[in-house]
N, C-alpha and C. Protein backbone atom coordinates (compact mmCIF):
# COMPACT_ATOMS: atom_id res chain seq x y z
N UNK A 1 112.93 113.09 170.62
CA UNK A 1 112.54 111.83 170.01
C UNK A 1 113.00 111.82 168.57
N UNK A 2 113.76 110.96 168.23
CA UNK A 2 114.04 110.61 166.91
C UNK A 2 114.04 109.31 165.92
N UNK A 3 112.89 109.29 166.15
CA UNK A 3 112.22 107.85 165.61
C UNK A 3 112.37 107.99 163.62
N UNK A 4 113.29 107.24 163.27
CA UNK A 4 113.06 107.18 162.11
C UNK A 4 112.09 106.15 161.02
N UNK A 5 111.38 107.19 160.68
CA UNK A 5 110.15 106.40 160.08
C UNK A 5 110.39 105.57 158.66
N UNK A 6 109.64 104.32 158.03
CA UNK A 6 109.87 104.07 156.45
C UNK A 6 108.76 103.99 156.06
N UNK A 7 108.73 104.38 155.13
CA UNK A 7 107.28 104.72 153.84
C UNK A 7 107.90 103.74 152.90
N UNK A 8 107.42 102.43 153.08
CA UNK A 8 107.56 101.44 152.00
C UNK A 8 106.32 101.86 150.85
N UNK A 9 106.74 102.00 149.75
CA UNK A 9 106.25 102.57 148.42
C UNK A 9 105.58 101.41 147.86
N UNK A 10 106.06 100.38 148.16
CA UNK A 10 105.70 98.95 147.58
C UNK A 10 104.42 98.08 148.17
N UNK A 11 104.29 98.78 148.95
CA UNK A 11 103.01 98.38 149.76
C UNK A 11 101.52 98.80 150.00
N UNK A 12 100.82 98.09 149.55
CA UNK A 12 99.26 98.63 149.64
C UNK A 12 97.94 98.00 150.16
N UNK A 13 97.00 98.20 151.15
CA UNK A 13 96.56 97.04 151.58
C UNK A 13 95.37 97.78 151.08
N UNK A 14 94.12 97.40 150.65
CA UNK A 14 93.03 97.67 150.08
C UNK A 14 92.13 96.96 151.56
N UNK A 15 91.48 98.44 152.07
CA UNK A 15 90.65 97.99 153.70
C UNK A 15 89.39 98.22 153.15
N UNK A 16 88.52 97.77 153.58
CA UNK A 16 86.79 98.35 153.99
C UNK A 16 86.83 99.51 154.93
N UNK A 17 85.82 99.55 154.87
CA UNK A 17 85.82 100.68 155.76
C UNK A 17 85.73 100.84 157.53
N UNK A 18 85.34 99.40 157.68
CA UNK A 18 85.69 99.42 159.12
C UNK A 18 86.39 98.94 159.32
N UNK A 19 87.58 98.63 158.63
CA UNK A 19 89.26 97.90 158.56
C UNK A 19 89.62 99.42 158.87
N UNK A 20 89.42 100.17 157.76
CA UNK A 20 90.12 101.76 158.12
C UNK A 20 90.16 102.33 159.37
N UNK A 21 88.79 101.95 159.97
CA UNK A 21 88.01 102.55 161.15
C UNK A 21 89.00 102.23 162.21
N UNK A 22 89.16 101.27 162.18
CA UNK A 22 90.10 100.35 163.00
C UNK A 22 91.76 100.77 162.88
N UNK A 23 92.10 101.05 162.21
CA UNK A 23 93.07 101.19 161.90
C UNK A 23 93.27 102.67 162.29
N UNK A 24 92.60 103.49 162.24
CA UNK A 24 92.85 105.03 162.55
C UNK A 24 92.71 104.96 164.00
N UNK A 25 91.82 104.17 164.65
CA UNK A 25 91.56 103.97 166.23
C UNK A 25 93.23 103.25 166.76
N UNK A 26 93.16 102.86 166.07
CA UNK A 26 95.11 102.16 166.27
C UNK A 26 96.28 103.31 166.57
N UNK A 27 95.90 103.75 165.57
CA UNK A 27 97.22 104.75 164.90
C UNK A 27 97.06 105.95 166.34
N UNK A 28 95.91 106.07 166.39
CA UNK A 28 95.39 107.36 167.55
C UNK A 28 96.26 107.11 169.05
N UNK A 29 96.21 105.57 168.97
CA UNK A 29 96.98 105.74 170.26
C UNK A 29 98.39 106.25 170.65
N UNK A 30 99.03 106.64 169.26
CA UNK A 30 100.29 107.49 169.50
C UNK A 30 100.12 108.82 170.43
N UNK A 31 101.34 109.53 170.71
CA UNK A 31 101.00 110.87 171.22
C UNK A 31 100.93 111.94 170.04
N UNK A 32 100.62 112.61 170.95
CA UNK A 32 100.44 114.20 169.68
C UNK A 32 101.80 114.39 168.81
N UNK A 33 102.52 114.71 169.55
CA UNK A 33 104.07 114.51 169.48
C UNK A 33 104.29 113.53 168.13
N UNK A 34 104.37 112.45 168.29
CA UNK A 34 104.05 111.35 167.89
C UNK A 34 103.84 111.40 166.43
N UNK A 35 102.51 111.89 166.43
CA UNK A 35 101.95 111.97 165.37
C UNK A 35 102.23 113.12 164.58
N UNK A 36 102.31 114.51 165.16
CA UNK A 36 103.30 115.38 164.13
C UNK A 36 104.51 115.41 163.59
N UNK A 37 105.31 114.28 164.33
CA UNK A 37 106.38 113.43 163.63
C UNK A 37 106.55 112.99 162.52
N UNK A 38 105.18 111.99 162.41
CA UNK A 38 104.78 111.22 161.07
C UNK A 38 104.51 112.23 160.51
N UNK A 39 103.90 113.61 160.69
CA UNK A 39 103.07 113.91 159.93
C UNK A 39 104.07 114.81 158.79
N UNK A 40 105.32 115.41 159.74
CA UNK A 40 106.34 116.24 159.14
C UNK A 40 106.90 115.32 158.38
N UNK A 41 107.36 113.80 158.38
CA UNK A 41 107.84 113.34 158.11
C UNK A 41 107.24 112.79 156.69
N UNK A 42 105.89 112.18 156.88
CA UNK A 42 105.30 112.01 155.40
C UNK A 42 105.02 113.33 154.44
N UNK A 43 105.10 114.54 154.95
CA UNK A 43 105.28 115.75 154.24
C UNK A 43 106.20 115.69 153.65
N UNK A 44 107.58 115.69 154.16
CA UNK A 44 108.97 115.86 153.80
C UNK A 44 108.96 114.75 152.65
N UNK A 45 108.69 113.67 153.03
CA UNK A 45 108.64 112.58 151.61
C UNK A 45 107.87 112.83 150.28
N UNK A 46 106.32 113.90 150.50
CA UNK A 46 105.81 114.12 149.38
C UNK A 46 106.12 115.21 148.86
N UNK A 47 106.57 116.16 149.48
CA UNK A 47 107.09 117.28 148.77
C UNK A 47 108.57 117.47 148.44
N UNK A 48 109.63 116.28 149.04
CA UNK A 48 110.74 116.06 148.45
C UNK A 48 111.87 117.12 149.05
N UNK A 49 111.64 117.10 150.70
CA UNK A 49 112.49 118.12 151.27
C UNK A 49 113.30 117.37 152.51
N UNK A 50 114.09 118.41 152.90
CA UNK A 50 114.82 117.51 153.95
C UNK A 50 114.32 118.08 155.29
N UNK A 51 114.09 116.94 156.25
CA UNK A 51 113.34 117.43 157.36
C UNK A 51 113.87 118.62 158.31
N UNK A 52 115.25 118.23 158.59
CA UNK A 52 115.98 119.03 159.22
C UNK A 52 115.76 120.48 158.99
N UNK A 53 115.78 120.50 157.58
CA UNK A 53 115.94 122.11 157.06
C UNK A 53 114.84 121.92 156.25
N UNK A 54 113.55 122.35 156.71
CA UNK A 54 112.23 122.23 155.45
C UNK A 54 112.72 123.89 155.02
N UNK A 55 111.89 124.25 154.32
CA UNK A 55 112.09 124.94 152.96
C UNK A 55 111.30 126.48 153.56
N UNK A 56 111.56 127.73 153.72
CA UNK A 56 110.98 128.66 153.85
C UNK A 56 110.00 129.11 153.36
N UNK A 57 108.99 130.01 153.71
CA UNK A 57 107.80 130.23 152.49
C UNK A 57 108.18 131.74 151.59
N UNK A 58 107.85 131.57 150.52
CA UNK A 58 107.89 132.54 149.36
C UNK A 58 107.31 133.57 149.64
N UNK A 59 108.12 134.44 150.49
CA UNK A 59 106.96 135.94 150.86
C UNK A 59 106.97 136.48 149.67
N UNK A 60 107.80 136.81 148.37
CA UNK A 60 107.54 137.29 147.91
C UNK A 60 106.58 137.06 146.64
N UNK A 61 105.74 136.42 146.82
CA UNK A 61 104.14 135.95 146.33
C UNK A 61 103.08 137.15 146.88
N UNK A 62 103.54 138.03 148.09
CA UNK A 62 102.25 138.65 148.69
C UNK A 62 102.83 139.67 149.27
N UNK A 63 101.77 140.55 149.22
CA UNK A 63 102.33 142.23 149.34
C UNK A 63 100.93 142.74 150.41
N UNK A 64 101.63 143.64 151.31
CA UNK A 64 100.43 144.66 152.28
C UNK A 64 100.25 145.42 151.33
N UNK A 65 98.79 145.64 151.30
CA UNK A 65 98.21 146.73 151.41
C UNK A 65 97.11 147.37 152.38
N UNK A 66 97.23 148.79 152.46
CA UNK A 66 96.14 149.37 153.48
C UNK A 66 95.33 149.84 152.86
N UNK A 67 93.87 149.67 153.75
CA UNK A 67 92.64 149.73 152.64
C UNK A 67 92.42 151.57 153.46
């Protein structure tokens, strides 16, 4: 599946809270799939990476030791 998503920046709708309610009951009906799509995908937009190739983690931040 390669659904390309847009994060219009320009857009903001100010909900109540059972507008939200509603709205997450919406969104739910995607699949799992689906939704870790968006989810990699709005990652990749806030942390400023490319999806294809996200970014490795910094092992060298952390070291074994045996107690």
């Amino acid at each position: 599946m390669s659904t390309l998503y847009k994060l219009d920046r320009t857009a903001f709708k100010a909900m109540t809270a059972e507008e939200a309610d509603q709205y997450q009951r919406d969104y739910s009906k995607e699949t799992l799939e689906e939704r870790l799509e968006i989810a990699l995908y709005l990652t990749s937009i806030a942390y400023n990476f490319d999806m294809k190739n996200p970014p490795g983690m910094d092992k060298t931040l952390f070291s074994v030791r045996s107690l």
